[in-house]
PDB file of N, CA and C in Angstrom:
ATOM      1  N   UNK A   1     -16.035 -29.167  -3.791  1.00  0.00           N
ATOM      2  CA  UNK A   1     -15.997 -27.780  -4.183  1.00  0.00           C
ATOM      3  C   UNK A   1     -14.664 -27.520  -4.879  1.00  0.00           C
ATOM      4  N   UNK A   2     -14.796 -26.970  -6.093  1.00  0.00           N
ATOM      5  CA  UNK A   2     -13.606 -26.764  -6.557  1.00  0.00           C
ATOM      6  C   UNK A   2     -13.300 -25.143  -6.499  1.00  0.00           C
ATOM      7  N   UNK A   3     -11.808 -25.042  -5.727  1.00  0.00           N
ATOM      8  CA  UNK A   3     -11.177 -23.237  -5.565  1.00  0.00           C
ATOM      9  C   UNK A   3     -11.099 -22.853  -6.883  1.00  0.00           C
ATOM     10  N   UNK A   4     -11.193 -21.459  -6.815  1.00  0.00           N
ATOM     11  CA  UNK A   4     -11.017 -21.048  -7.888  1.00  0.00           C
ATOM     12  C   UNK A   4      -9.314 -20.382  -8.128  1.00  0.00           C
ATOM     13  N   UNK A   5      -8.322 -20.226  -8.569  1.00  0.00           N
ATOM     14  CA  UNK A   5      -6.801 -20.268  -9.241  1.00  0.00           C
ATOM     15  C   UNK A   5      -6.537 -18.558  -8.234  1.00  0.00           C
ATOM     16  N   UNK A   6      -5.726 -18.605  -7.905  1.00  0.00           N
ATOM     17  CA  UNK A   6      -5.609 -17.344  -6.906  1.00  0.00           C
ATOM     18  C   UNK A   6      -5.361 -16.304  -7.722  1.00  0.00           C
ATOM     19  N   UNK A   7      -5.813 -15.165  -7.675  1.00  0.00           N
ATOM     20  CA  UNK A   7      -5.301 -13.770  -8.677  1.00  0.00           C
ATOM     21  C   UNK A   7      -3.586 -13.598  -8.658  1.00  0.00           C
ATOM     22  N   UNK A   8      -3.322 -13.656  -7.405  1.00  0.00           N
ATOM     23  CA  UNK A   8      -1.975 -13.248  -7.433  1.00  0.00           C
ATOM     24  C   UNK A   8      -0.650 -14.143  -7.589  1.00  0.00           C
ATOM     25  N   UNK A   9       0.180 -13.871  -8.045  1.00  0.00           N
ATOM     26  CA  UNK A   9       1.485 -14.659  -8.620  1.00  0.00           C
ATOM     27  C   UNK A   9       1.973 -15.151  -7.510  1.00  0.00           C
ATOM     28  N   UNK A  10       2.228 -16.634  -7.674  1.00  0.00           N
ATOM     29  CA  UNK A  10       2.797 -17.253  -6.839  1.00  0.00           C
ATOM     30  C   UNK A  10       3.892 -17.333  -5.800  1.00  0.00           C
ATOM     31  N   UNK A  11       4.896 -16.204  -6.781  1.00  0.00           N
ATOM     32  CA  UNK A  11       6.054 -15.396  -6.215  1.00  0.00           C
ATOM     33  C   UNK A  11       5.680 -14.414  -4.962  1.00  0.00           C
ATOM     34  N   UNK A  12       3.788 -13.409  -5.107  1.00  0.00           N
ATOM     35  CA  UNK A  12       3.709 -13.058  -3.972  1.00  0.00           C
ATOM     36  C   UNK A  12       2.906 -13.230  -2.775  1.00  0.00           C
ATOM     37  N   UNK A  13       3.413 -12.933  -1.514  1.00  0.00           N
ATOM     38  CA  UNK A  13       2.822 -13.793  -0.726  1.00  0.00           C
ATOM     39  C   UNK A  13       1.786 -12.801  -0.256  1.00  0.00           C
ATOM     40  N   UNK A  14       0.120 -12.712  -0.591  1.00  0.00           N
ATOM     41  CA  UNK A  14      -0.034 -11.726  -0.143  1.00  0.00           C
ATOM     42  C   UNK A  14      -1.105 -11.692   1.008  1.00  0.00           C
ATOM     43  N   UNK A  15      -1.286 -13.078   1.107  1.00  0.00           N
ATOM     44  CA  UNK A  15      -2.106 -13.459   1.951  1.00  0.00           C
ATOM     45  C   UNK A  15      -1.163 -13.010   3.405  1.00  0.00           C
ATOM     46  N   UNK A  16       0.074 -13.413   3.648  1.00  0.00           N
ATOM     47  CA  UNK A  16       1.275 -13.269   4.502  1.00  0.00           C
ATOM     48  C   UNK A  16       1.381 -11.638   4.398  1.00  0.00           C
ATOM     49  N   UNK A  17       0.957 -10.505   3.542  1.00  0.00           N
ATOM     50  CA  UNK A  17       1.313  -8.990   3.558  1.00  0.00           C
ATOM     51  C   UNK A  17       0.096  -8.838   4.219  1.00  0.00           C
ATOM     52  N   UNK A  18      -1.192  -9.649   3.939  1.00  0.00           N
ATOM     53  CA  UNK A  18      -1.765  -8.805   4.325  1.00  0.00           C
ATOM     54  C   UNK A  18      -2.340  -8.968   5.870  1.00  0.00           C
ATOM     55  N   UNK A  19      -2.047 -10.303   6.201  1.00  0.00           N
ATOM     56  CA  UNK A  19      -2.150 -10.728   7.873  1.00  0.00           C
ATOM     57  C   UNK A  19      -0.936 -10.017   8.657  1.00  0.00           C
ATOM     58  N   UNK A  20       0.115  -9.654   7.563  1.00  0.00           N
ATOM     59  CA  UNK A  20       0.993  -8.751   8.780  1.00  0.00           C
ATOM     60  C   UNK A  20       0.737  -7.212   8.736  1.00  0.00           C
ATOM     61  N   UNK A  21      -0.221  -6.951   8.024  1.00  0.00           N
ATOM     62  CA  UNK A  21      -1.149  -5.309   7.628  1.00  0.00           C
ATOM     63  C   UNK A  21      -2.417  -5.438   8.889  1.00  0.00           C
ATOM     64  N   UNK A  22      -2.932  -6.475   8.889  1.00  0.00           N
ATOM     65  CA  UNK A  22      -4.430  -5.948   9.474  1.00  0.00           C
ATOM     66  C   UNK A  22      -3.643  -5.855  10.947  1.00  0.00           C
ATOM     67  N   UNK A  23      -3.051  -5.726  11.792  1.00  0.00           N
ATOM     68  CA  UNK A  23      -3.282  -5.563  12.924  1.00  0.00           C
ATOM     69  C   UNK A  23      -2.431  -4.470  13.536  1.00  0.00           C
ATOM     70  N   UNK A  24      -1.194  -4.044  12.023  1.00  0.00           N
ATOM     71  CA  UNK A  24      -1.286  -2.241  12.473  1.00  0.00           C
ATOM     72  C   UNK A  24      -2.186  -1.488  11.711  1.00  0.00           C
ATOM     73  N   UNK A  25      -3.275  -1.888  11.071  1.00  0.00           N
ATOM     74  CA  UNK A  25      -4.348  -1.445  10.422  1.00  0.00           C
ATOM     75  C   UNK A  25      -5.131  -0.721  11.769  1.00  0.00           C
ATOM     76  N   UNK A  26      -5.628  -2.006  12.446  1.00  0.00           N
ATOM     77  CA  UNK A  26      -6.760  -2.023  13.636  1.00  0.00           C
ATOM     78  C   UNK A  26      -5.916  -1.253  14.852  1.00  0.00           C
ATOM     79  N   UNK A  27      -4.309  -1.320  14.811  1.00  0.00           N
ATOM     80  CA  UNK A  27      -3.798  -0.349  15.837  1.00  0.00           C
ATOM     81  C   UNK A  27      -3.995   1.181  15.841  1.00  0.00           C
ATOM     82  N   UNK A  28      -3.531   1.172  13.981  1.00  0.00           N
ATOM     83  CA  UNK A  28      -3.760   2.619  13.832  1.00  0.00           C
ATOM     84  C   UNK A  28      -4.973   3.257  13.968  1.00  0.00           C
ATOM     85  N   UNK A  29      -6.900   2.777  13.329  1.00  0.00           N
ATOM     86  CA  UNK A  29      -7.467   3.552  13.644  1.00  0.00           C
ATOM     87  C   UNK A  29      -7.754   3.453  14.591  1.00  0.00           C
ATOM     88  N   UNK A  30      -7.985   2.244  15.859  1.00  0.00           N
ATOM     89  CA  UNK A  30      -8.233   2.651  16.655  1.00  0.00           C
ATOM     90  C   UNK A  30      -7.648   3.970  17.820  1.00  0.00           C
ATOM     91  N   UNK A  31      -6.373   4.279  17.664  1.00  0.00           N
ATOM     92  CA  UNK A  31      -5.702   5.219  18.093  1.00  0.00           C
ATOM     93  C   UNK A  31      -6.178   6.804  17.396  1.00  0.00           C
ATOM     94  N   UNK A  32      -6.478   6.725  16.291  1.00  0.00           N
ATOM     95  CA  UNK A  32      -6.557   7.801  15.342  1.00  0.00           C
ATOM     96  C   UNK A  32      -8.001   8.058  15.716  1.00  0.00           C
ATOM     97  N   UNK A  33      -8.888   7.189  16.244  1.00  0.00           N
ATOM     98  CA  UNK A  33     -10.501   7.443  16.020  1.00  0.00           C
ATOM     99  C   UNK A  33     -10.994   8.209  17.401  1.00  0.00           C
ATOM    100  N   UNK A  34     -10.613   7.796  18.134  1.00  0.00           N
ATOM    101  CA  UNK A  34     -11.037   9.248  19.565  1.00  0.00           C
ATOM    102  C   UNK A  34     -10.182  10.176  19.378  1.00  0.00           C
ATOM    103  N   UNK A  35      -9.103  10.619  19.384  1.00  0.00           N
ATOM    104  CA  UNK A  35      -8.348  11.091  18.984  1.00  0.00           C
ATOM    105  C   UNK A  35      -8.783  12.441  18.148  1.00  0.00           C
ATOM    106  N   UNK A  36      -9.193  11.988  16.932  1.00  0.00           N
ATOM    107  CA  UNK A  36      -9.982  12.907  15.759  1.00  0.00           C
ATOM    108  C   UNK A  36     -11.311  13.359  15.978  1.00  0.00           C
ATOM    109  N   UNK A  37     -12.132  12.084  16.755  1.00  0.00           N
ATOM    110  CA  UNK A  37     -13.329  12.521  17.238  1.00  0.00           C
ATOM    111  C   UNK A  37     -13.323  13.972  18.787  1.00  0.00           C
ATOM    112  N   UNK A  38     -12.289  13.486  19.448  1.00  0.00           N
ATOM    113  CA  UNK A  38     -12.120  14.731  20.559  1.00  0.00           C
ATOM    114  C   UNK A  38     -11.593  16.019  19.492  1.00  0.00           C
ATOM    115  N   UNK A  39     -10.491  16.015  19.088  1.00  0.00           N
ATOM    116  CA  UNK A  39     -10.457  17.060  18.018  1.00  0.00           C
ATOM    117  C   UNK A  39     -11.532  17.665  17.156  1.00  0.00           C
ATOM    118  N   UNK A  40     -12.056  17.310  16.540  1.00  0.00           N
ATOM    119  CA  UNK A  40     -13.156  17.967  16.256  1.00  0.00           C
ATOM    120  C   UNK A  40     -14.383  18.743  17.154  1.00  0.00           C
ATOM    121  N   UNK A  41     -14.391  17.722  18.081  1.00  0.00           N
ATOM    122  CA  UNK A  41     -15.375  18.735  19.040  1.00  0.00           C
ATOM    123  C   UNK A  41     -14.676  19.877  20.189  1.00  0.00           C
ATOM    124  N   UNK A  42     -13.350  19.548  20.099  1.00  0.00           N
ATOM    125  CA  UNK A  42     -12.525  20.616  20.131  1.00  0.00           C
ATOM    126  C   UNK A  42     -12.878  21.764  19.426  1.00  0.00           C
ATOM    127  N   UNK A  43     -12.581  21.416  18.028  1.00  0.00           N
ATOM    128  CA  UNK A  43     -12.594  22.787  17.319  1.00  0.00           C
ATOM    129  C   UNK A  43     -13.597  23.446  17.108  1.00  0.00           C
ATOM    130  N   UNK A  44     -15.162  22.886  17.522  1.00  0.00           N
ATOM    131  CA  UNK A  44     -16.404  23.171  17.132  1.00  0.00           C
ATOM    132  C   UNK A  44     -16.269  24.082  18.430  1.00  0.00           C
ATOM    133  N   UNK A  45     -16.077  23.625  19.134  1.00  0.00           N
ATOM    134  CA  UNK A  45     -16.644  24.356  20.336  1.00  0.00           C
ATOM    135  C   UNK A  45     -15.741  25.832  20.939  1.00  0.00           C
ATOM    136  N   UNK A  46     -14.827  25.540  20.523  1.00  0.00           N
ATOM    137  CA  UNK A  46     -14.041  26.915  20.418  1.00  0.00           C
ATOM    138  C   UNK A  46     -13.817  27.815  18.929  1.00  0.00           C
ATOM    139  N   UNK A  47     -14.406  27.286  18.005  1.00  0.00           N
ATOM    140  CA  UNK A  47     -14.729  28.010  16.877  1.00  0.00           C
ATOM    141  C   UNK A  47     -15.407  28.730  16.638  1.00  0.00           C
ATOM    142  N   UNK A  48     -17.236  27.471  17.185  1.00  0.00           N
ATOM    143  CA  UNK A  48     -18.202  28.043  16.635  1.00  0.00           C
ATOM    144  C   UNK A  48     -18.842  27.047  15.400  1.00  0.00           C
ATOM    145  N   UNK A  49     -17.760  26.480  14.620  1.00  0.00           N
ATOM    146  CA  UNK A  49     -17.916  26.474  13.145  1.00  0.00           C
ATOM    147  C   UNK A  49     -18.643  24.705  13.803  1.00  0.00           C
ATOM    148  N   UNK A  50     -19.998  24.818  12.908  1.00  0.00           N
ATOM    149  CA  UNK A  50     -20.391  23.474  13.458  1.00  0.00           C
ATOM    150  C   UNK A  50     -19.405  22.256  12.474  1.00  0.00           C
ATOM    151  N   UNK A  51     -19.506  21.065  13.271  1.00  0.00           N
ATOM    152  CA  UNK A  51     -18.714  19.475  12.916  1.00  0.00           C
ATOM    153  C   UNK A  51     -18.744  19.207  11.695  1.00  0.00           C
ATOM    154  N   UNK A  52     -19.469  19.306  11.157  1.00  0.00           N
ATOM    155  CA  UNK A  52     -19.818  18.980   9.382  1.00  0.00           C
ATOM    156  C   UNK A  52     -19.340  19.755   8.704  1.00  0.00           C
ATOM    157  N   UNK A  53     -19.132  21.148   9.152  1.00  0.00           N
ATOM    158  CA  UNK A  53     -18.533  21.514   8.149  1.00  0.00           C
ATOM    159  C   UNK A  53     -16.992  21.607   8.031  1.00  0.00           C
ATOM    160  N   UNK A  54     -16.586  21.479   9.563  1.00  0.00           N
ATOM    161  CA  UNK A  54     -15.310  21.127  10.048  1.00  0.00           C
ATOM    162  C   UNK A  54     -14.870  20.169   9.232  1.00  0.00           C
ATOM    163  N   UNK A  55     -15.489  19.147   8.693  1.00  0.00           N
ATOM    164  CA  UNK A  55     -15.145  17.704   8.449  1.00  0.00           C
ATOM    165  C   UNK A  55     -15.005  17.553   6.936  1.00  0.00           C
ATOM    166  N   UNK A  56     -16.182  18.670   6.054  1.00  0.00           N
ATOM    167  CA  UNK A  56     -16.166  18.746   4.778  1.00  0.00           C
ATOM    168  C   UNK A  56     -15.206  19.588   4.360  1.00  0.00           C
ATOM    169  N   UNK A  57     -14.893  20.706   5.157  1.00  0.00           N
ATOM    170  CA  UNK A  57     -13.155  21.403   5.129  1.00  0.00           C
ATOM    171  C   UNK A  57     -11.973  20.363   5.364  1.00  0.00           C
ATOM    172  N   UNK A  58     -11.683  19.122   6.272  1.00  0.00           N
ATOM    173  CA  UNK A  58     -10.776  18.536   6.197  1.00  0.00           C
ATOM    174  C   UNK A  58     -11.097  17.535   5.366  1.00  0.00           C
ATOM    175  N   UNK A  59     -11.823  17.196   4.584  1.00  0.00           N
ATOM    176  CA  UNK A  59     -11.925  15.849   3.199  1.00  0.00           C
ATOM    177  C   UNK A  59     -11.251  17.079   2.189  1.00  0.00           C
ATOM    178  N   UNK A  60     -12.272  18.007   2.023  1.00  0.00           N
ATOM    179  CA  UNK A  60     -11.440  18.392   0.251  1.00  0.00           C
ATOM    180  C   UNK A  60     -10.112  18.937   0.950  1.00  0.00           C
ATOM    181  N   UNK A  61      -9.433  19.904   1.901  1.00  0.00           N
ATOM    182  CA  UNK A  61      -8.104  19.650   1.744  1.00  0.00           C
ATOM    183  C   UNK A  61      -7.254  18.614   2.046  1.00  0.00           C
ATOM    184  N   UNK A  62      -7.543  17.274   2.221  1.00  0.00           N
ATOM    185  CA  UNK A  62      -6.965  15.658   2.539  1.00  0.00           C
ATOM    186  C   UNK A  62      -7.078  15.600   1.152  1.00  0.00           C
ATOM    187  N   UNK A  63      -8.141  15.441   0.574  1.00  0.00           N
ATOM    188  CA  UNK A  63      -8.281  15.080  -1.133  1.00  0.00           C
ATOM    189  C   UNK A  63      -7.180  15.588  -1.985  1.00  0.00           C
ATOM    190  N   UNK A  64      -7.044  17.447  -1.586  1.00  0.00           N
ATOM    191  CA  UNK A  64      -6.007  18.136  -2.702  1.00  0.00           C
ATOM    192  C   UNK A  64      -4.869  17.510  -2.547  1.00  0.00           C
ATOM    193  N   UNK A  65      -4.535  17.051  -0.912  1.00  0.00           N
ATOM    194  CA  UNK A  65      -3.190  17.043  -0.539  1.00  0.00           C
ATOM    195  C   UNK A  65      -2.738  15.401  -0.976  1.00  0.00           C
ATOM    196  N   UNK A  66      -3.693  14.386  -0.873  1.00  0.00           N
ATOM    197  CA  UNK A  66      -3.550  13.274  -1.660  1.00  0.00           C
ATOM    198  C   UNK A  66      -3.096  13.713  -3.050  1.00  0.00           C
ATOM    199  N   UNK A  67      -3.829  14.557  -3.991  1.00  0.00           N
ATOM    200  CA  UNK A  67      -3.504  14.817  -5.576  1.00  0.00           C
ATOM    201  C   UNK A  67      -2.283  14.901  -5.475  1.00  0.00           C
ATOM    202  N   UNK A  68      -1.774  16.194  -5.112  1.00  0.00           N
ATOM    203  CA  UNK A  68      -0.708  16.529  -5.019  1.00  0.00           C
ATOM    204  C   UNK A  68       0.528  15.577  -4.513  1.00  0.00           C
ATOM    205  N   UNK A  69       0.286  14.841  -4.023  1.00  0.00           N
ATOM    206  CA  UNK A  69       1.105  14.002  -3.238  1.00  0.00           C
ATOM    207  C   UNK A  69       1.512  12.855  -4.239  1.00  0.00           C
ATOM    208  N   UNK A  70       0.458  12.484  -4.844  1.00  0.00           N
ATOM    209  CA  UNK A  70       0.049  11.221  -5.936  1.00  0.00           C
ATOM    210  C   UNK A  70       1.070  11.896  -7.037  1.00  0.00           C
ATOM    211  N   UNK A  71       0.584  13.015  -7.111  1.00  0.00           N
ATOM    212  CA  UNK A  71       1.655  13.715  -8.942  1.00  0.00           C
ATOM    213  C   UNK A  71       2.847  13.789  -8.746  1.00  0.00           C
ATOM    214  N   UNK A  72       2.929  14.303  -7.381  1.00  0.00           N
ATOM    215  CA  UNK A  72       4.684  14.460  -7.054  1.00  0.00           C
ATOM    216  C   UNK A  72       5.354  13.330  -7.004  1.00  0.00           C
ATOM    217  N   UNK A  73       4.820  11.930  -6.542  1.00  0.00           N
ATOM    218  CA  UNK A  73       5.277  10.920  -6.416  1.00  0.00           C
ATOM    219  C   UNK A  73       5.330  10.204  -7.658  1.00  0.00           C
ATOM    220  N   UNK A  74       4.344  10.142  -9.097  1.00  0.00           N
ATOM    221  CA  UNK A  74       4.412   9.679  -9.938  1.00  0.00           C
ATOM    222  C   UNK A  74       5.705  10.600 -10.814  1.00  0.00           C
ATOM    223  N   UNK A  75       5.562  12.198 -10.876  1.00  0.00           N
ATOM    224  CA  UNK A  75       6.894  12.304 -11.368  1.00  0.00           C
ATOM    225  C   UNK A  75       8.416  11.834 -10.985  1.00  0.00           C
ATOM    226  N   UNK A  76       8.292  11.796  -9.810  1.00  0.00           N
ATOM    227  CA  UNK A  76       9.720  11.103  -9.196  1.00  0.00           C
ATOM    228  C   UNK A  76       9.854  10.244  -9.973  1.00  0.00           C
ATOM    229  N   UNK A  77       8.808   8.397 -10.181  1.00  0.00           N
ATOM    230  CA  UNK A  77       8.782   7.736 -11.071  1.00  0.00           C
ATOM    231  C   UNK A  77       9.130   7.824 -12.125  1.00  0.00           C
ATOM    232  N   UNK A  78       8.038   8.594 -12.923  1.00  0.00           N
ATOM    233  CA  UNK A  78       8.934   8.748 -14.471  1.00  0.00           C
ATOM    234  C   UNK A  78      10.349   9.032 -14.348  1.00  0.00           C
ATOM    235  N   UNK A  79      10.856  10.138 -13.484  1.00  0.00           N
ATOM    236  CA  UNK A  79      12.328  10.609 -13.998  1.00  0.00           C
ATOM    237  C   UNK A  79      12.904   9.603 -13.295  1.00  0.00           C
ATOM    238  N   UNK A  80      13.238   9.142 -12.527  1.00  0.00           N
ATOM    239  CA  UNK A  80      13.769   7.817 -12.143  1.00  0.00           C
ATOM    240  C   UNK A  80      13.911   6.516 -13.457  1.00  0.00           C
ATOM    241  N   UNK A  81      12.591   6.431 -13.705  1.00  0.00           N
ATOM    242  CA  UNK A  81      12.226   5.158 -14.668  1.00  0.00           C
ATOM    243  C   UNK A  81      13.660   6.028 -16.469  1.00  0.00           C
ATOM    244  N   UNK A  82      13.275   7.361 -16.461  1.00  0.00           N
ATOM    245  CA  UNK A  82      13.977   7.927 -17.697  1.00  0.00           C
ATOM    246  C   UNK A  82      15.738   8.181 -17.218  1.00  0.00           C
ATOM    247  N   UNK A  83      16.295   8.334 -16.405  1.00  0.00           N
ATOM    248  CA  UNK A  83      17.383   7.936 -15.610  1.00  0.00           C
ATOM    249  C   UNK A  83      17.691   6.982 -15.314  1.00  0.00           C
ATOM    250  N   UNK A  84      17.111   5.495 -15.701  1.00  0.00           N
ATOM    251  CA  UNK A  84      17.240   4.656 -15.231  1.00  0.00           C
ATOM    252  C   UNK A  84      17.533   3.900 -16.851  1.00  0.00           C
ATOM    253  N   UNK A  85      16.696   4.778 -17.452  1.00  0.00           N
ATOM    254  CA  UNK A  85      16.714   4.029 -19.272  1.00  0.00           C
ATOM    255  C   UNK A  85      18.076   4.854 -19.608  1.00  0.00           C
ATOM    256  N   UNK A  86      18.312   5.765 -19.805  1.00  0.00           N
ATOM    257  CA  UNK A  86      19.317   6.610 -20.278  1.00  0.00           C
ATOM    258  C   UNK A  86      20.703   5.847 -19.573  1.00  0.00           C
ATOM    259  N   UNK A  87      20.710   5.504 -18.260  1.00  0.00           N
ATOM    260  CA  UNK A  87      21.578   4.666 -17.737  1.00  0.00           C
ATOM    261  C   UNK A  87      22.410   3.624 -18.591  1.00  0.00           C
ATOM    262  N   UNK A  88      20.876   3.051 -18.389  1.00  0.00           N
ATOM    263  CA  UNK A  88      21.091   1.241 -19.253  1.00  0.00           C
ATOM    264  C   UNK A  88      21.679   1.696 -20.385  1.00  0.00           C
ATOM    265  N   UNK A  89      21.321   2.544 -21.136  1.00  0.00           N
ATOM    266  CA  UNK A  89      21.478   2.898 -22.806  1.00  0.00           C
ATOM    267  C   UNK A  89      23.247   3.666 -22.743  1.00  0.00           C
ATOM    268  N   UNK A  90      23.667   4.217 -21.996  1.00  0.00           N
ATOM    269  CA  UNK A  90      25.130   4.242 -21.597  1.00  0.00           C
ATOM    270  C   UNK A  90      25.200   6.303 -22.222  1.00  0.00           C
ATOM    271  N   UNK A  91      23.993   6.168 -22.032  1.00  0.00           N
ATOM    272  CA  UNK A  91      24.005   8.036 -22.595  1.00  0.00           C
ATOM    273  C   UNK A  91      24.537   8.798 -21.237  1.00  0.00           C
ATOM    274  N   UNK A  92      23.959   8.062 -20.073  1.00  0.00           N
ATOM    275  CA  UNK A  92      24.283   8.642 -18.829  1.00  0.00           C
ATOM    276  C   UNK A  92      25.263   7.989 -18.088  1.00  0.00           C
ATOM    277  N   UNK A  93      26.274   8.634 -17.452  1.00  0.00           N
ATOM    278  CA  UNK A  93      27.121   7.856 -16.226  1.00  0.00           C
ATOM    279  C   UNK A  93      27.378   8.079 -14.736  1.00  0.00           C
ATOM    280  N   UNK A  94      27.302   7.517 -13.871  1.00  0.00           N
ATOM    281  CA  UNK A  94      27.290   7.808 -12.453  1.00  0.00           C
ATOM    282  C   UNK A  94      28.551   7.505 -12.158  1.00  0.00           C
TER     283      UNK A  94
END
């Protein structure tokens, strides 16, 4: 059988990132998953408001708050990356 050439650059190790990922992966949801599941039937039951919709209210505001999170973090980037050129280029000094 011949392997096929690994996607990733030899420089990274990612087989090694990602065996030291899966097992605070499996720590975290398992901690997070009763947890969220008692919470919710928490809130149903002293709300009123049935589970589903509890749940379709916390995806789209998780979703906005991802966007938002994603833009704020990519502008940091750019101005960093343009502070970082202006640097090199000797327009700017620290």
């Amino acid at each position: 059988m011949v392997l096929a050439p690994s996607p990733w650059p030899s420089w990274l190790p990612v087989p090694a990132l990602l065996a030291w990922l899966e097992p605070l992966w499996a720590r975290a949801s398992g901690l997070a998953g009763p947890w969220a599941r008692e919470a919710l039937r928490w809130a149903e039951r002293h709300s009123g408001v049935p589970t589903i919709v509890l749940v379709a209210v916390l995806l789209v505001v998780g979703y906005r708050v991802f966007k938002r999170t994603l833009r704020f973090a990519l502008e940091v980037c750019v101005v960093v990356a343009v502070l970082g050129l202006l640097v090199h280029l000797g327009v700017v000094r620290f």
